[in-house]
C-alpha atoms as a PDB file:
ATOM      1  CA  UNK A   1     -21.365  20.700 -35.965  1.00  0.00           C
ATOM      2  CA  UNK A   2     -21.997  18.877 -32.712  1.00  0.00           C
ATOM      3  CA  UNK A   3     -19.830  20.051 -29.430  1.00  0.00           C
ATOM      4  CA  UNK A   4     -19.289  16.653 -28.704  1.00  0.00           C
ATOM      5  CA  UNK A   5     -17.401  15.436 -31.804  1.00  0.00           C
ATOM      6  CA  UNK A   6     -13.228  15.669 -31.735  1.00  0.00           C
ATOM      7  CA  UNK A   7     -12.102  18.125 -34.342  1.00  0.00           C
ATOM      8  CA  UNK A   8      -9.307  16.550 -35.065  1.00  0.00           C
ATOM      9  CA  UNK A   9      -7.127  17.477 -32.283  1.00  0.00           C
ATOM     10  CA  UNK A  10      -4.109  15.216 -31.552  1.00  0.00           C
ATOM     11  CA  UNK A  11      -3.479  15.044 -27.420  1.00  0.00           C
ATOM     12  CA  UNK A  12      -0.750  13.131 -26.835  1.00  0.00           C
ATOM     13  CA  UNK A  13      -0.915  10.069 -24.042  1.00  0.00           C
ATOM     14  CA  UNK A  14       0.370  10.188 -20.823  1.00  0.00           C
ATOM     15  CA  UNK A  15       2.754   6.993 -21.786  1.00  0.00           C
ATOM     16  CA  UNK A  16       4.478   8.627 -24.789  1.00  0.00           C
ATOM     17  CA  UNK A  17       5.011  11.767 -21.748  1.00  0.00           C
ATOM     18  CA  UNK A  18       6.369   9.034 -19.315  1.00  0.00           C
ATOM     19  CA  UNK A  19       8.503   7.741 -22.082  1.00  0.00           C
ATOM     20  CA  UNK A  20      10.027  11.135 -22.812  1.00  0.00           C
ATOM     21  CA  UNK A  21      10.906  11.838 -18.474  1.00  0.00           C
ATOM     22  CA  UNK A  22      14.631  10.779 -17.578  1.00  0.00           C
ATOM     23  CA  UNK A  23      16.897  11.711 -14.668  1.00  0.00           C
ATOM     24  CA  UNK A  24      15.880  15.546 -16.295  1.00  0.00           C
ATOM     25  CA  UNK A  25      12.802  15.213 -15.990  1.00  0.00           C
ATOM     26  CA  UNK A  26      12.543  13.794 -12.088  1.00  0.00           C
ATOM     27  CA  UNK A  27      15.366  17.208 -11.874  1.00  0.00           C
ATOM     28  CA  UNK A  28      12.653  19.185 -13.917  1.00  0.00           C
ATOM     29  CA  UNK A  29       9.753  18.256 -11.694  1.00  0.00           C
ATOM     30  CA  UNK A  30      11.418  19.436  -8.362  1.00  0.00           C
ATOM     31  CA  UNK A  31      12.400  22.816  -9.993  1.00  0.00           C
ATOM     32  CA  UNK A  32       8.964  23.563 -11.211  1.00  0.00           C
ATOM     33  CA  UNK A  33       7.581  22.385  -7.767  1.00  0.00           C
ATOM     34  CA  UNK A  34      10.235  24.817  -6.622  1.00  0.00           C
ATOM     35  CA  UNK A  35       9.172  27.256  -8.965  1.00  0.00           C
ATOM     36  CA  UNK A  36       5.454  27.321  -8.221  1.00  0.00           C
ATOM     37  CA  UNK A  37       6.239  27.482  -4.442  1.00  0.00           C
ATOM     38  CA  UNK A  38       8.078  30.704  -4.661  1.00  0.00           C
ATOM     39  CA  UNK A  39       5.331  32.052  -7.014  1.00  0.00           C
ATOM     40  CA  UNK A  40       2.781  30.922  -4.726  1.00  0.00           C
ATOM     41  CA  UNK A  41       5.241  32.607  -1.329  1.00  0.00           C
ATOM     42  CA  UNK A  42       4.502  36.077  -3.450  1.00  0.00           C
ATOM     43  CA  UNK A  43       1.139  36.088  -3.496  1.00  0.00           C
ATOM     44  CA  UNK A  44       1.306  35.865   0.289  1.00  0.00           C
ATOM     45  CA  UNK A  45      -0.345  39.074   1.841  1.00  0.00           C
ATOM     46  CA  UNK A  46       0.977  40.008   5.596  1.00  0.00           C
ATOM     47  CA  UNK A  47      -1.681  41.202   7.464  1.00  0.00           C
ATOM     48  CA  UNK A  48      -1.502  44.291   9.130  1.00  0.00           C
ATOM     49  CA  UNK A  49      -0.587  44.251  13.214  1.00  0.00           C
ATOM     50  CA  UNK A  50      -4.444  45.570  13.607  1.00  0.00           C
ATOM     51  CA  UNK A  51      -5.477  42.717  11.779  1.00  0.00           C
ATOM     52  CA  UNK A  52      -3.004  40.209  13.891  1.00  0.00           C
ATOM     53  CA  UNK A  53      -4.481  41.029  17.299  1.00  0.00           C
ATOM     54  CA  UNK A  54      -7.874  41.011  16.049  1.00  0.00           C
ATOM     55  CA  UNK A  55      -6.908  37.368  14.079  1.00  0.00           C
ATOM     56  CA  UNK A  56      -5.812  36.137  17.294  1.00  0.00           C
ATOM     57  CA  UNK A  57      -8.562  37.412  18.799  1.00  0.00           C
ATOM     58  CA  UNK A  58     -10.965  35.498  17.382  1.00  0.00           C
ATOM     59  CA  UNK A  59      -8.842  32.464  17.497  1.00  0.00           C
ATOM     60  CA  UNK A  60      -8.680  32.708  21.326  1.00  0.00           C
ATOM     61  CA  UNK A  61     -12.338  33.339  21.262  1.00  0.00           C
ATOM     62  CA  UNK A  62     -13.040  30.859  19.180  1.00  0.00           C
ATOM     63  CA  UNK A  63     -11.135  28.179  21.747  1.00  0.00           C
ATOM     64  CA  UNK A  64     -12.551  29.379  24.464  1.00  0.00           C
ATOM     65  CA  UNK A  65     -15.904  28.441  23.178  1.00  0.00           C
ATOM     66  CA  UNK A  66     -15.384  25.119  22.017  1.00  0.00           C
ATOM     67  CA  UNK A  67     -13.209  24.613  25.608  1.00  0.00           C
ATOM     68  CA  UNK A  68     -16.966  25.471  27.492  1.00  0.00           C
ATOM     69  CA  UNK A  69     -18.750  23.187  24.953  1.00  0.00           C
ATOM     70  CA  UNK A  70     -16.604  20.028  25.905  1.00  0.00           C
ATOM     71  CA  UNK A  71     -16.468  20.928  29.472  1.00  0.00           C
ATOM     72  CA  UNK A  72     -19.765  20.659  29.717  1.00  0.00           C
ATOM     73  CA  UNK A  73     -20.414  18.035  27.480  1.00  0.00           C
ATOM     74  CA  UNK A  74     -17.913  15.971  29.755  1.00  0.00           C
ATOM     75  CA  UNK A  75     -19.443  17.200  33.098  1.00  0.00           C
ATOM     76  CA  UNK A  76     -23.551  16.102  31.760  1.00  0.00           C
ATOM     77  CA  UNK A  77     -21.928  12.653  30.694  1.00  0.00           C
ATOM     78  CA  UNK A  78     -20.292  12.119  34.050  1.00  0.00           C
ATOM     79  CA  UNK A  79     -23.261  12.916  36.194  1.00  0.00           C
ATOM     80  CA  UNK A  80     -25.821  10.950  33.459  1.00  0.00           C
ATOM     81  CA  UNK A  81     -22.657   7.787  33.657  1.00  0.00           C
ATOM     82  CA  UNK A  82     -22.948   8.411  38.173  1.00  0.00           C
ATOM     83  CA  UNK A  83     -26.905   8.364  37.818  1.00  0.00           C
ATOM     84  CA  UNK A  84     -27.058   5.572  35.926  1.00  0.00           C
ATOM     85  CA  UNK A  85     -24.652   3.142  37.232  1.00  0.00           C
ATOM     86  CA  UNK A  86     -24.204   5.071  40.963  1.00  0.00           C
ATOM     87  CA  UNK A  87     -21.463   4.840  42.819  1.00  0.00           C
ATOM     88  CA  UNK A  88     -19.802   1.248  43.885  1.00  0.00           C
ATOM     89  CA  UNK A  89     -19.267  -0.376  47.168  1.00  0.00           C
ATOM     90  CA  UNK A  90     -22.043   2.488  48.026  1.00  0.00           C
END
């Protein structure tokens, strides 16, 4: 038998679902959002104070970096903009 042939399974459409939602089903949908957000909330691991500082750490790092990148990105454009165009009424 060829995978790509239907066996005969019956799905059923998403208008005859959308016919079957009411004012219970809009209520339905926020309780299993609800649901699945405290489910998910579980799964949450807290890390570990050791693992906080050295979290932050990196963050701070991390920033620090990127803050020396853009300075110096912004202090190469302003001399190549001064160099360029020199200064006026000069």
């Amino acid at each position: 038998m060829d995978q790509d042939e239907p066996r005969g399974e019956v799905v059923a459409s998403g208008a005859t679902r959308e016919k079957k939602r009411g004012i219970a089903g809009f209520f339905g949908s926020i309780a299993l959002f609800f649901r699945q957000v405290i489910a998910e909330l579980r799964k949450v691991v807290t890390p570990t104070r050791k693992e906080l500082v050295k979290f932050t750490a990196v963050v701070l790092v991390f920033v620090l970096i990127v803050m020396g990148i853009v300075y110096g990105l912004d202090t190469l454009f302003a001399w190549v903009t001064h160099v360029v165009f020199g200064v006026p009424g000069a």
